[in-house]
Protein backbone atom coordinates (compact mmCIF):
# COMPACT_ATOMS: atom_id res chain seq x y z
CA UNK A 1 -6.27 -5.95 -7.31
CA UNK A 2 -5.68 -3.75 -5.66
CA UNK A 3 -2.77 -2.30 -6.84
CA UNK A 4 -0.43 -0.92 -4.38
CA UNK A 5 2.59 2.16 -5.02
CA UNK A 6 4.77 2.42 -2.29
CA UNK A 7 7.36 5.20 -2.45
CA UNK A 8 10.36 5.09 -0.17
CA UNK A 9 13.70 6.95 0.30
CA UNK A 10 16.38 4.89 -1.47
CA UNK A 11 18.87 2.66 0.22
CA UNK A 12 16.89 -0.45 1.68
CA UNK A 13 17.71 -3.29 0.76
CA UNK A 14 16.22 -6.29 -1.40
CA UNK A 15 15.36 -8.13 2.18
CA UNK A 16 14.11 -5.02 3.50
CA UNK A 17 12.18 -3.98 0.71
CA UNK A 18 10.32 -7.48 0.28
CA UNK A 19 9.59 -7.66 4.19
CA UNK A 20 7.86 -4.49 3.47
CA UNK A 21 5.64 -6.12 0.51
CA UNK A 22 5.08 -8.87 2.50
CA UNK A 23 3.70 -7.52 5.16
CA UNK A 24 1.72 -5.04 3.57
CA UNK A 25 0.06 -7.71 1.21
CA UNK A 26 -0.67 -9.58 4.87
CA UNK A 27 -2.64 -6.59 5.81
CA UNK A 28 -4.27 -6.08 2.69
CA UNK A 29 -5.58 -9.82 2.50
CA UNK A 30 -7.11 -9.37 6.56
CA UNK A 31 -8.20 -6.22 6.17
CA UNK A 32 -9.82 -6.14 2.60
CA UNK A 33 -10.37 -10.41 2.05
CA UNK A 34 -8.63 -10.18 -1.35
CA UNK A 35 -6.80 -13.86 -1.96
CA UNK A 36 -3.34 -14.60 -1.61
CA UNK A 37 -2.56 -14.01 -5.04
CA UNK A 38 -4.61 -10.72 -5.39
CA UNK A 39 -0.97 -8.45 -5.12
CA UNK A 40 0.35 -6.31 -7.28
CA UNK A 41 3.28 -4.26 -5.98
CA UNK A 42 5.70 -1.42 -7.11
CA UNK A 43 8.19 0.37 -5.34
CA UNK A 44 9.60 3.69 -6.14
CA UNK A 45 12.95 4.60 -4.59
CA UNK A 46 13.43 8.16 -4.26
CA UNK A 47 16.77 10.60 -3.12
CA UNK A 48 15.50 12.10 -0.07
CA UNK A 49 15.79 15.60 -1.41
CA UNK A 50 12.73 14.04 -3.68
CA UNK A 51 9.89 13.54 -1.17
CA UNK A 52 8.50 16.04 1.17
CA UNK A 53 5.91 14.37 3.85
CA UNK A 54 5.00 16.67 6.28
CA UNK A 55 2.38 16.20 8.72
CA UNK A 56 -0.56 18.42 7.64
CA UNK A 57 -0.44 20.21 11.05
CA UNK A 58 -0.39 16.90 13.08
CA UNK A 59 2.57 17.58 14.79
CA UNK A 60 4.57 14.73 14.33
CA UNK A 61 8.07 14.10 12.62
CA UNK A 62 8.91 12.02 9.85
CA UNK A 63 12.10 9.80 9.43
CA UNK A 64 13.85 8.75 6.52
CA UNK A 65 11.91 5.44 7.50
CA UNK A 66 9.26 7.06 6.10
CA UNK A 67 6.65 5.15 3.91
CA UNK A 68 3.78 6.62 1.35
CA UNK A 69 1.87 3.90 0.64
CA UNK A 70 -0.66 4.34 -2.65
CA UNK A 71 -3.62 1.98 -3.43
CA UNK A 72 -5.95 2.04 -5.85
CA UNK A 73 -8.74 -0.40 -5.14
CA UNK A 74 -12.54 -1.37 -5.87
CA UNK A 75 -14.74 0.64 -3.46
CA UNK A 76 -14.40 -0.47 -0.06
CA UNK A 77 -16.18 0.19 3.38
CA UNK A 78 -15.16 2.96 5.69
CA UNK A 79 -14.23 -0.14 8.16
CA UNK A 80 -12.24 -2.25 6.06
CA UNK A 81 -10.37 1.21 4.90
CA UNK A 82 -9.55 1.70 9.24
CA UNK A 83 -8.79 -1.73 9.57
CA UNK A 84 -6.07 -1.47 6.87
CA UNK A 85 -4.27 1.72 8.30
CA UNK A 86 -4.58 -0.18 11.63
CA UNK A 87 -3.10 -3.54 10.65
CA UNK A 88 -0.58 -1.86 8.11
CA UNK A 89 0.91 -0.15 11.28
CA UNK A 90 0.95 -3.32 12.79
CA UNK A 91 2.41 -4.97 10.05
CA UNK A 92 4.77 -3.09 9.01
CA UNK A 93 6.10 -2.09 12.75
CA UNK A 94 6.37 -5.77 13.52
CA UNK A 95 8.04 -6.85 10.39
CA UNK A 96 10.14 -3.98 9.25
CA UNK A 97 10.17 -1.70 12.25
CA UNK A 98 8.63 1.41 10.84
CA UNK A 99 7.39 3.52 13.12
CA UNK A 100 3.37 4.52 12.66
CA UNK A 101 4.71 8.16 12.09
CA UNK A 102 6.08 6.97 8.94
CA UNK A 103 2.65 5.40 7.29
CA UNK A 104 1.48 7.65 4.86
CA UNK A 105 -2.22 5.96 3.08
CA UNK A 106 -3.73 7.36 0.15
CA UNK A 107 -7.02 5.00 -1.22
CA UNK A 108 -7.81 5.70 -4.76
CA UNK A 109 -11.07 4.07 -5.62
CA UNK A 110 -12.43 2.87 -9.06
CA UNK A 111 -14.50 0.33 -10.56
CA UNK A 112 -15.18 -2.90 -12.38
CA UNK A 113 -14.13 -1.21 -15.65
CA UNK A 114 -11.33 0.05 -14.61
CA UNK A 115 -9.33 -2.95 -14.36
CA UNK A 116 -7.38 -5.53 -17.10
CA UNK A 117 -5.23 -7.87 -16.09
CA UNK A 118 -4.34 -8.70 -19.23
CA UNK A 119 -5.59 -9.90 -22.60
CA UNK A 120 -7.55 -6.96 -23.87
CA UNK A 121 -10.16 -7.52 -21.45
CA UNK A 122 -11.89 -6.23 -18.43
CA UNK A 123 -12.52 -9.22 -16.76
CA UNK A 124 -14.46 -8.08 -13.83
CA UNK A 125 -16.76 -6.99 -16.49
CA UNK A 126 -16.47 -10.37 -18.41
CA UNK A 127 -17.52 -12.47 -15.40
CA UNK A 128 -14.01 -14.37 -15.10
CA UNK A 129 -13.62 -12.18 -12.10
């Protein structure tokens, strides 16, 4: 936890697609402390006809580069939540050369309950967590 959605145009490759994982799971474990095997991943490829990110009045353009990146976490501060946008930017300009115009972050946030990772159980709730 947490989970992260990350819906893209289609067409980028395998390489492409895990460099983006990859460095997005290297910002989430500086900017939120979650351990290296704290990721959980899925990608959704869509036709471009199928997403519609404009810029809520920002004035900014979009590419088909473009990146809407969902996570659904525990409750985190209002700084670890800026230092993720900032080092995902980082991250993923670095590694996969996507511009910061194309970071879309949505933070969904739930608790203890909320989460099984498998077995039947919630095992934040259990104490194995």
């Amino acid at each position: 936890m947490p989970l992260i959605r990350f819906d893209v145009i289609e067409g980028r490759d395998k390489e492409s697609l895990r460099n983006l994982l990859d460095a997005s799971h290297r910002a989430m474990v500086k900017a939120f402390g979650v351990p290296e095997r704290d990721r959980y991943q899925i990608v959704h490829q869509h036709p471009a006809h199928e997403l519609i990110i404009e810029d809520t009045g920002l004035g900014f353009e979009r590419s088909e580069n473009v990146v809407i990146i969902s996570v659904t976490s525990k409750q985190r501060t209002e700084e670890q939540k800026q230092n993720l946008y900032k080092l995902l930017v980082q991250e993923l300009g670095e590694s996969c050369g996507i511009e910061p115009n194309d970071i879309m972050v949505s933070i969904v946030t739930n608790g203890d309950a909320d989460w099984s990772f498998g077995f039947g159980e919630a095992q934040f709730l259990t104490g194995k967590l």
